[in-house]
PDB file of N, CA and C in Angstrom:
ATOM      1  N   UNK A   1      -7.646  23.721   2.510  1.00  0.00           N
ATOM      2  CA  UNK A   1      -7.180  24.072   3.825  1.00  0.00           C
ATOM      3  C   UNK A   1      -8.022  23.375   4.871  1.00  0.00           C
ATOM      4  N   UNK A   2      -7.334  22.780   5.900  1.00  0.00           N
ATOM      5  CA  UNK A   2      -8.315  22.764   7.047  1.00  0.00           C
ATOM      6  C   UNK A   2      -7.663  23.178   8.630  1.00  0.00           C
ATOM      7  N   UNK A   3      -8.324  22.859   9.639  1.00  0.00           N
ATOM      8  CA  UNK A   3      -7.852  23.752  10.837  1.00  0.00           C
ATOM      9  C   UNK A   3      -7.316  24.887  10.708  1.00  0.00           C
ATOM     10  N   UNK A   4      -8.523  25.897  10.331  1.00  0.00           N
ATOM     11  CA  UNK A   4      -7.753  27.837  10.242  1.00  0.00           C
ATOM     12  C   UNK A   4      -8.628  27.740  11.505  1.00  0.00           C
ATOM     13  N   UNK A   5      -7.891  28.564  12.056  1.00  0.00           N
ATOM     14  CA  UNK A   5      -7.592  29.237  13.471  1.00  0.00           C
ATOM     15  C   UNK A   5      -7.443  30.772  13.598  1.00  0.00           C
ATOM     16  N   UNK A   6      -7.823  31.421  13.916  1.00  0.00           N
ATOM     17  CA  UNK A   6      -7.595  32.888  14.291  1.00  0.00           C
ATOM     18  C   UNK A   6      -6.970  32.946  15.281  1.00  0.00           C
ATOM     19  N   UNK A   7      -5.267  33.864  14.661  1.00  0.00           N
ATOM     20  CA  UNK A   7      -4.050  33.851  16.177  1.00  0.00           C
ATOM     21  C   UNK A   7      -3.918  34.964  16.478  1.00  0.00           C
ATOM     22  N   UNK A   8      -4.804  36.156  15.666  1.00  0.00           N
ATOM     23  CA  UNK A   8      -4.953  37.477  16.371  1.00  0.00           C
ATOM     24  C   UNK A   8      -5.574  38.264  15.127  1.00  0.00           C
ATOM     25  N   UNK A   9      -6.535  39.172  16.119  1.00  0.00           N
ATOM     26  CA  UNK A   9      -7.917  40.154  15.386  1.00  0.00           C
ATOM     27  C   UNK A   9      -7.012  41.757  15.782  1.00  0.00           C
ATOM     28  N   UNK A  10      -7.231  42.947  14.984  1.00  0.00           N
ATOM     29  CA  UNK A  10      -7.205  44.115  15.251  1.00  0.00           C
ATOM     30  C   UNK A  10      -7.736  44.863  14.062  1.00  0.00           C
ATOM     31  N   UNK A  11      -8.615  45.950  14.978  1.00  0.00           N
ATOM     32  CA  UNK A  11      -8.787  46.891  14.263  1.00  0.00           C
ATOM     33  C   UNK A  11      -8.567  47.081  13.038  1.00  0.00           C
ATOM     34  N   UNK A  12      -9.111  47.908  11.977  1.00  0.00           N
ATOM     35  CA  UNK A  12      -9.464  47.782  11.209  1.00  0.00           C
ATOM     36  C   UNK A  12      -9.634  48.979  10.237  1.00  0.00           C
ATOM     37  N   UNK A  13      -9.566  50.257  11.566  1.00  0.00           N
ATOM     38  CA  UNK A  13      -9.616  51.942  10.997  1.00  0.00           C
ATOM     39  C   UNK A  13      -9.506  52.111   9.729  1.00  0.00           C
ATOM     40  N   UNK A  14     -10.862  52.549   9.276  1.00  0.00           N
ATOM     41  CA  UNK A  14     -10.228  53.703   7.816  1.00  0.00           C
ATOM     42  C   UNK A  14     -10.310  52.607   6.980  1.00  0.00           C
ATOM     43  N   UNK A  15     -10.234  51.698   6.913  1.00  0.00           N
ATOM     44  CA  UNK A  15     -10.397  50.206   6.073  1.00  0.00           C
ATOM     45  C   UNK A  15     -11.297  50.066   5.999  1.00  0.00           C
ATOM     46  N   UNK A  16     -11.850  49.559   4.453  1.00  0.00           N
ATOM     47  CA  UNK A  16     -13.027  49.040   3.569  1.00  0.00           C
ATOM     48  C   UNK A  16     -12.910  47.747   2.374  1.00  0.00           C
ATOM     49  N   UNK A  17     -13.610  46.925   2.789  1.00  0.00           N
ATOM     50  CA  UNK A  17     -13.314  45.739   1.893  1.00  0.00           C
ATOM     51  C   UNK A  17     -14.627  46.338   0.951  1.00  0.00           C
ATOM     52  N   UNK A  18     -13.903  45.896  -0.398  1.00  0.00           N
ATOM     53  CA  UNK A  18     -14.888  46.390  -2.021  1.00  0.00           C
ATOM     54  C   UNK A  18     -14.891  45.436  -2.194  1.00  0.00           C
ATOM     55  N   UNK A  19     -16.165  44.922  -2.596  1.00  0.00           N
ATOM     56  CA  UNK A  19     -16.904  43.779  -3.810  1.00  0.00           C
ATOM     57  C   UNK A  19     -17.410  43.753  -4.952  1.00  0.00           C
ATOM     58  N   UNK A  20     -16.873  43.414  -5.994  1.00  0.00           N
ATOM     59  CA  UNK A  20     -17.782  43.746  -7.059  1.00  0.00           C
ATOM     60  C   UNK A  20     -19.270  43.390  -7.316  1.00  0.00           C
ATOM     61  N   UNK A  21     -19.999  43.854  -7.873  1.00  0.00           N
ATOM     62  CA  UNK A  21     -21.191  43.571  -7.648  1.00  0.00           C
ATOM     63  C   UNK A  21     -21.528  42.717  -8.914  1.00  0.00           C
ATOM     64  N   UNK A  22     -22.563  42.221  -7.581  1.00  0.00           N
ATOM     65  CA  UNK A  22     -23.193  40.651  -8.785  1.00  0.00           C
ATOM     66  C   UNK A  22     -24.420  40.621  -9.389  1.00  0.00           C
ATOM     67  N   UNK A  23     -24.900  39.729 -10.651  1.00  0.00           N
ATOM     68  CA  UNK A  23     -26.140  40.282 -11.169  1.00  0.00           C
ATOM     69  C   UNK A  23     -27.287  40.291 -10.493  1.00  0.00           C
ATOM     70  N   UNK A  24     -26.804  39.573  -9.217  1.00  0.00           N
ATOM     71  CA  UNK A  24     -28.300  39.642  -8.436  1.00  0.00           C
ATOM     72  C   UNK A  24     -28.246  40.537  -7.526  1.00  0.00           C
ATOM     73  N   UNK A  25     -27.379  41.677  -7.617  1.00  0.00           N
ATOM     74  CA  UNK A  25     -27.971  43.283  -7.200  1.00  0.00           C
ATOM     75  C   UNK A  25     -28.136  44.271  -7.674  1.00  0.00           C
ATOM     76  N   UNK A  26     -29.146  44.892  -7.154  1.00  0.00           N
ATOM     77  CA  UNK A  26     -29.749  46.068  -8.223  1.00  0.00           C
ATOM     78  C   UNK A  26     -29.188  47.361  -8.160  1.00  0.00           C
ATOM     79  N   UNK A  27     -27.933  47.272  -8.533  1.00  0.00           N
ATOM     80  CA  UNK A  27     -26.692  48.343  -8.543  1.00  0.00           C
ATOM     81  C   UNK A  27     -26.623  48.482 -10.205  1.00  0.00           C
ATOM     82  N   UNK A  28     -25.948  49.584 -10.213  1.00  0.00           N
ATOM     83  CA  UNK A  28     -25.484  50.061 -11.996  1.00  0.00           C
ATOM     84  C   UNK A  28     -24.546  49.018 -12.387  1.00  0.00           C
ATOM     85  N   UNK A  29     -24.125  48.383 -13.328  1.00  0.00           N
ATOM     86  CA  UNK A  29     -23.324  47.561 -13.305  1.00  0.00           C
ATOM     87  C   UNK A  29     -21.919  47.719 -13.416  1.00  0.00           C
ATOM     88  N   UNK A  30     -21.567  49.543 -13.614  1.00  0.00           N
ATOM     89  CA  UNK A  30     -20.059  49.822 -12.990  1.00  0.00           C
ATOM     90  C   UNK A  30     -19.910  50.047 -11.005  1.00  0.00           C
ATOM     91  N   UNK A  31     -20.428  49.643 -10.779  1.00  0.00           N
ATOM     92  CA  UNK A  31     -21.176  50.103  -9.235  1.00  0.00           C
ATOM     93  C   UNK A  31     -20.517  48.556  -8.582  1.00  0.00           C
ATOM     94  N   UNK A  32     -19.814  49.489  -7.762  1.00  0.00           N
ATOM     95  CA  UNK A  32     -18.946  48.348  -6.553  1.00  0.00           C
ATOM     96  C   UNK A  32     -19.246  48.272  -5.419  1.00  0.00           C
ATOM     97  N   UNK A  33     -19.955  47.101  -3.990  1.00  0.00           N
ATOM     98  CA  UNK A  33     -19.666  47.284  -3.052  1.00  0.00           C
ATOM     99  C   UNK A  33     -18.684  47.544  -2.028  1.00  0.00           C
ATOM    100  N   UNK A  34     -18.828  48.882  -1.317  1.00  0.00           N
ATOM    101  CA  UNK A  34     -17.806  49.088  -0.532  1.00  0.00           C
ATOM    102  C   UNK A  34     -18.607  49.205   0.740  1.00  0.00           C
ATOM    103  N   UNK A  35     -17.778  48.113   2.203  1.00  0.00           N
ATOM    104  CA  UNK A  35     -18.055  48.140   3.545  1.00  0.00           C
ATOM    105  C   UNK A  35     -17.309  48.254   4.028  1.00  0.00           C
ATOM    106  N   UNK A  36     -17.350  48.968   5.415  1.00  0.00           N
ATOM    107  CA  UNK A  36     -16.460  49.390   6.265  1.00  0.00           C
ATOM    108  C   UNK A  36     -15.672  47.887   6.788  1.00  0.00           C
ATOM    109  N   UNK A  37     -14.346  48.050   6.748  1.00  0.00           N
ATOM    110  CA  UNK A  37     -13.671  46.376   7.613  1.00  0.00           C
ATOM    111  C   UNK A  37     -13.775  46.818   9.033  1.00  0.00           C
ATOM    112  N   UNK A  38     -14.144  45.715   9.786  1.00  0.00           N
ATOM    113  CA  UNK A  38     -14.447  45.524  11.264  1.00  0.00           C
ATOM    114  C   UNK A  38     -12.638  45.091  11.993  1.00  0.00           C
ATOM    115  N   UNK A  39     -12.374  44.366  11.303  1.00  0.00           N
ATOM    116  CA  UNK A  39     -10.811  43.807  12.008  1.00  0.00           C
ATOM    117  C   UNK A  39      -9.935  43.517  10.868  1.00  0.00           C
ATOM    118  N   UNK A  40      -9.020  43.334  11.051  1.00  0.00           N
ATOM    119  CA  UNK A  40      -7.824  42.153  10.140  1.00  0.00           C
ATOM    120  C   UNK A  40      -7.758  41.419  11.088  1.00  0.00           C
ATOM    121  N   UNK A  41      -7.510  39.870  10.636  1.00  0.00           N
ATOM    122  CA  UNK A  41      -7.415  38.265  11.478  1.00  0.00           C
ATOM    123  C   UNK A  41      -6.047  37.774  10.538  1.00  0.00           C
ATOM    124  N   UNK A  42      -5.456  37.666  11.718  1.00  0.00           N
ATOM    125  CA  UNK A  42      -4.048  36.850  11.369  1.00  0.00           C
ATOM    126  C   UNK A  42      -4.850  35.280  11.282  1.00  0.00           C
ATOM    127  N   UNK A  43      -4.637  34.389  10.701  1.00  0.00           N
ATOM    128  CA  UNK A  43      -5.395  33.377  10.384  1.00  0.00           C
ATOM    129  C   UNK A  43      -3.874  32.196  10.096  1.00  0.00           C
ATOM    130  N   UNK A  44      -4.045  30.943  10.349  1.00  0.00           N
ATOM    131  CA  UNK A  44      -2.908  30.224  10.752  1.00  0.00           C
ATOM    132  C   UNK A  44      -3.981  28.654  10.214  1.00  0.00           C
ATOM    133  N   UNK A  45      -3.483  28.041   9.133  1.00  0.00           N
ATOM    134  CA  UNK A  45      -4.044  26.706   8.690  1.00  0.00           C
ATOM    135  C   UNK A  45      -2.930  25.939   8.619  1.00  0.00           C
ATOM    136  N   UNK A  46      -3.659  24.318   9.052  1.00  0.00           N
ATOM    137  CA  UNK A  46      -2.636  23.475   8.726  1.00  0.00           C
ATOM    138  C   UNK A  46      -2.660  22.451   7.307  1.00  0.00           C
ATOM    139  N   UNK A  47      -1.876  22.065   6.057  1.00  0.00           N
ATOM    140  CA  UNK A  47      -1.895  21.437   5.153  1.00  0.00           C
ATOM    141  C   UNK A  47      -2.222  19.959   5.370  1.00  0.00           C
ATOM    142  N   UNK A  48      -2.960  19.119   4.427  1.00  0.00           N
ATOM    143  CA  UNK A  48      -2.798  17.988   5.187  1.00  0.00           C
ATOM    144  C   UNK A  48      -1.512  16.746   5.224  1.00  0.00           C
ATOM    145  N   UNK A  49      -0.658  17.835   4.575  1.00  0.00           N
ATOM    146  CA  UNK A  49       1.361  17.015   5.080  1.00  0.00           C
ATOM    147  C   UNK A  49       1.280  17.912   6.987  1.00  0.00           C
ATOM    148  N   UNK A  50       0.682  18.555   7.406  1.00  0.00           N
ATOM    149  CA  UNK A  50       1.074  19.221   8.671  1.00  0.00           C
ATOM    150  C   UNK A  50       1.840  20.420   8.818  1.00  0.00           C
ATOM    151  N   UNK A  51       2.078  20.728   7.251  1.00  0.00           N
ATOM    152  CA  UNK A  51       3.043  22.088   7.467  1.00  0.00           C
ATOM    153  C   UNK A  51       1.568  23.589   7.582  1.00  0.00           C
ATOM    154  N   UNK A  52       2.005  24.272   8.791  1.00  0.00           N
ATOM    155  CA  UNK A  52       1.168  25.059   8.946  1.00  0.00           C
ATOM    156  C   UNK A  52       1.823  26.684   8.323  1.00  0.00           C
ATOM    157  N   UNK A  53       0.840  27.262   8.077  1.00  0.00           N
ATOM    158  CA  UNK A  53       0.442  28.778   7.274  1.00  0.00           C
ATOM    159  C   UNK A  53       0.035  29.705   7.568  1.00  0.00           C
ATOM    160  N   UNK A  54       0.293  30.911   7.355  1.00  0.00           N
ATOM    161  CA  UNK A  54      -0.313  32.278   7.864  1.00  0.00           C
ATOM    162  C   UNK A  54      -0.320  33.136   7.364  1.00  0.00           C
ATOM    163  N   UNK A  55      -1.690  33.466   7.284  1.00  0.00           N
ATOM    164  CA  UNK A  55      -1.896  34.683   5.947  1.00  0.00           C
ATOM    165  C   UNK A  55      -3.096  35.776   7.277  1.00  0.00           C
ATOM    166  N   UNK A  56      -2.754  36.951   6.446  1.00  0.00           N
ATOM    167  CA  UNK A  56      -4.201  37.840   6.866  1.00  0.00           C
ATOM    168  C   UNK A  56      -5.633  38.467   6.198  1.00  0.00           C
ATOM    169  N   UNK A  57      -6.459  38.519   6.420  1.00  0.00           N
ATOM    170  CA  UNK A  57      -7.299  38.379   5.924  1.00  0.00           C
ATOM    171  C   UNK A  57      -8.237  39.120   6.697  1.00  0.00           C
ATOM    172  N   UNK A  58      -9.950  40.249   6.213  1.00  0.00           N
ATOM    173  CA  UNK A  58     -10.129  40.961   6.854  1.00  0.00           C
ATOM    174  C   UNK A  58     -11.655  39.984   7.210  1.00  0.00           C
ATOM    175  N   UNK A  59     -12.350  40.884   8.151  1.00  0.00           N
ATOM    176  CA  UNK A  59     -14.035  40.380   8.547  1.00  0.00           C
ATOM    177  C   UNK A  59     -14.644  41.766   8.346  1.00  0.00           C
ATOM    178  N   UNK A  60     -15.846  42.160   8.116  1.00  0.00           N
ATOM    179  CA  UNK A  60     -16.835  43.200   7.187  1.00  0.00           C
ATOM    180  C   UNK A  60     -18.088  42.570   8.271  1.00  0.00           C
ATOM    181  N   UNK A  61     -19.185  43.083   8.681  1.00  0.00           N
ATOM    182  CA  UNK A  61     -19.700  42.893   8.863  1.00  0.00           C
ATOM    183  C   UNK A  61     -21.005  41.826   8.735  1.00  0.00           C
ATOM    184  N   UNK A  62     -20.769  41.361   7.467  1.00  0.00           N
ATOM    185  CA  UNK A  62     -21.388  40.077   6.781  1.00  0.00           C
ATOM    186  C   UNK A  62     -20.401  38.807   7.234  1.00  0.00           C
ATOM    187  N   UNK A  63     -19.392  39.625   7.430  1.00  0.00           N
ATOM    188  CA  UNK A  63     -18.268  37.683   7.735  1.00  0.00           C
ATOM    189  C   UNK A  63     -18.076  37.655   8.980  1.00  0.00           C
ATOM    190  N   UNK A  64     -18.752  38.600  10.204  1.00  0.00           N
ATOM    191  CA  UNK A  64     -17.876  38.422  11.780  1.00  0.00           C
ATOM    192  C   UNK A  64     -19.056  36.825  12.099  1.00  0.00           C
ATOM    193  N   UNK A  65     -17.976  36.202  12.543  1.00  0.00           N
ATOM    194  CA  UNK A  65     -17.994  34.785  13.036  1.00  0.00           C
ATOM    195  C   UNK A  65     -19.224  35.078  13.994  1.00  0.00           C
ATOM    196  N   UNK A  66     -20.309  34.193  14.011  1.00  0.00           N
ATOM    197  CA  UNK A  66     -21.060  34.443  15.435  1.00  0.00           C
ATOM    198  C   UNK A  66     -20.472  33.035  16.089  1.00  0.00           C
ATOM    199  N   UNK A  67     -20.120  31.890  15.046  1.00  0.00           N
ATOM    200  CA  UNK A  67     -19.897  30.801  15.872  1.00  0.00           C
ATOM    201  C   UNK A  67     -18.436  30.497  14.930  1.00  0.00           C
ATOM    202  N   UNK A  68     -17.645  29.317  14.905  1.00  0.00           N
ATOM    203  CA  UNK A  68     -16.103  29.183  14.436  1.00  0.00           C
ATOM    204  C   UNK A  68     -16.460  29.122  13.365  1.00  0.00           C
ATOM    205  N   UNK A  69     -16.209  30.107  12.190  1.00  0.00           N
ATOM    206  CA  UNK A  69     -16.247  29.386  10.527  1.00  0.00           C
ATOM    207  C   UNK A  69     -14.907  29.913   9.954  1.00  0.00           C
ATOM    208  N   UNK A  70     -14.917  29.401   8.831  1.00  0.00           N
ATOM    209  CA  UNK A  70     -13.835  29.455   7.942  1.00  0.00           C
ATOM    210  C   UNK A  70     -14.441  30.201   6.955  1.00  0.00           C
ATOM    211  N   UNK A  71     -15.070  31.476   6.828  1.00  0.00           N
ATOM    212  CA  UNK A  71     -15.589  32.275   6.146  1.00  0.00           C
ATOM    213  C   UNK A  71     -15.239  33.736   6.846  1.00  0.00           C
ATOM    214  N   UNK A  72     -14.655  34.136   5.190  1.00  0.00           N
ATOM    215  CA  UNK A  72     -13.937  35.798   5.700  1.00  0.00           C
ATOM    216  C   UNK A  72     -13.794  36.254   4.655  1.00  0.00           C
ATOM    217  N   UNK A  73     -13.538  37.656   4.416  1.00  0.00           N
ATOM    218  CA  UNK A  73     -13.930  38.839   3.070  1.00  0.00           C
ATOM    219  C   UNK A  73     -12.865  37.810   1.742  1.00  0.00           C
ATOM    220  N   UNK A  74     -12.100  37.154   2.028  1.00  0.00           N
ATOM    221  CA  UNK A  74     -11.196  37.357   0.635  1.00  0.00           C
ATOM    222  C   UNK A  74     -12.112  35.892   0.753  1.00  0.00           C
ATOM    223  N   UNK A  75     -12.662  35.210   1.360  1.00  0.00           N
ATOM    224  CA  UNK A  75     -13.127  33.873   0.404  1.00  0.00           C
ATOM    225  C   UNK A  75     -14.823  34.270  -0.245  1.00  0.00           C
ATOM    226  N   UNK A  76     -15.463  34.996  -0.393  1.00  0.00           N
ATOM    227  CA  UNK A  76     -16.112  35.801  -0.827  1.00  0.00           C
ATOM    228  C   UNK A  76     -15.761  35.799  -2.181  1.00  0.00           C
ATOM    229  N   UNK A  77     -16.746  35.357  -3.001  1.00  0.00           N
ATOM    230  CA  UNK A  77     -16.247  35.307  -4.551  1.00  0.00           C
ATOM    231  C   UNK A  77     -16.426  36.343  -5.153  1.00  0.00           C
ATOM    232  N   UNK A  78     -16.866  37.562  -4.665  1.00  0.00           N
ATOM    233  CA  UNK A  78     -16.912  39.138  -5.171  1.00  0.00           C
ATOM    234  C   UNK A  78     -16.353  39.609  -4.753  1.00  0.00           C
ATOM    235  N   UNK A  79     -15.195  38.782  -3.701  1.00  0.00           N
ATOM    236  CA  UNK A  79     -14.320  39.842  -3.064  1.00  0.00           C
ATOM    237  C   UNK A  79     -12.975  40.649  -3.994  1.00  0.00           C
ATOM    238  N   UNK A  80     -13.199  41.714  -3.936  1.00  0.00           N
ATOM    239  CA  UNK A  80     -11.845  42.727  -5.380  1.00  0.00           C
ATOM    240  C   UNK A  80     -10.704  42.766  -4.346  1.00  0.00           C
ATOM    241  N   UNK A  81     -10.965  43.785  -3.565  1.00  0.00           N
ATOM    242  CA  UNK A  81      -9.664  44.183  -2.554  1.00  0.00           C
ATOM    243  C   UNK A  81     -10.031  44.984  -1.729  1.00  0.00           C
ATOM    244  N   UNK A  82      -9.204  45.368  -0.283  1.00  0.00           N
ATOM    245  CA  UNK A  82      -9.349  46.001   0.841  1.00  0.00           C
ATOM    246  C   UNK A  82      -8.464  47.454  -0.256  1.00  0.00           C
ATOM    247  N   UNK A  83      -9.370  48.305   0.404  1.00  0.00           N
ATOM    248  CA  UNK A  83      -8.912  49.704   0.180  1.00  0.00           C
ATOM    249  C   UNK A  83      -8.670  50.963   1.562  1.00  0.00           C
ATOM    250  N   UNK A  84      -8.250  51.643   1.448  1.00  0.00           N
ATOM    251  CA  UNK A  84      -8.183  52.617   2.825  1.00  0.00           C
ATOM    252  C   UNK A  84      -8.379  53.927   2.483  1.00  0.00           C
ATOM    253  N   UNK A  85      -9.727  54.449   3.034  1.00  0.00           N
ATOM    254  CA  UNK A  85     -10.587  55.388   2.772  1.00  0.00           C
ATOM    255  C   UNK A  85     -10.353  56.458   4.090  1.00  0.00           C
ATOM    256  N   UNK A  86      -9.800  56.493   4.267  1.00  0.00           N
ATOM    257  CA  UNK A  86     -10.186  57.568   5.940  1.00  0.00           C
ATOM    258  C   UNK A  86     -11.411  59.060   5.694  1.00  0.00           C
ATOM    259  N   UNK A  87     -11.119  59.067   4.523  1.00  0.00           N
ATOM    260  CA  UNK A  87     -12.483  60.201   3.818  1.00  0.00           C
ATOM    261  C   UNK A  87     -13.937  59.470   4.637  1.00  0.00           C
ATOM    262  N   UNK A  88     -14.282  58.178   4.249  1.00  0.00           N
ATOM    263  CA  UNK A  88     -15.308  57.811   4.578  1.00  0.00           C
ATOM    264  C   UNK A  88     -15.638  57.834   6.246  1.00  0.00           C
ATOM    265  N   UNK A  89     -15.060  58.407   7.068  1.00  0.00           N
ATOM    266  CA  UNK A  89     -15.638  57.444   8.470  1.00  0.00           C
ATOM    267  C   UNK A  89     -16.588  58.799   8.752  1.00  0.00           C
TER     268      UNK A  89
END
């Protein structure tokens, strides 16, 4: 992919992106990370034929952009899946 673009952020309520955990943390090894999601990002890339794409995808507090990247919870190679907890807030 190149040129992803963010074409709209919202909220995020009650949403938690889970990671499985990796050997370099000192978790039980049935033991999953779970963080609260900060937003969902509508996200919009173009192929390099020019046909452009749009998928969504969430940000966690480890992925909010301080400057433009192309880094977000599902490219995260421990990333499992977004779950919805409203128990947790």
């Amino acid at each position: 992919m190149s040129d992803t673009t963010i074409i709209q952020m919202i909220p995020a309520t009650d949403w938690h992106v889970v990671y499985e955990k990796g050997d370099n943390y000192l978790l039980p090894s049935d033991r999953e990370r779970v963080y609260p999601l900060a937003c969902w990002v509508l996200l919009e890339y173009t192929t390099e034929d020019g046909e452009k794409h749009r998928y969504v995808d969430g940000l966690d507090e480890a992925h909010l952009p301080t400057t433009p990247s192309d880094e977000y919870c599902m490219d995260d190679v421990s990333w499992k899946e977004f779950r919805y907890l409203p128990e947790r807030r």
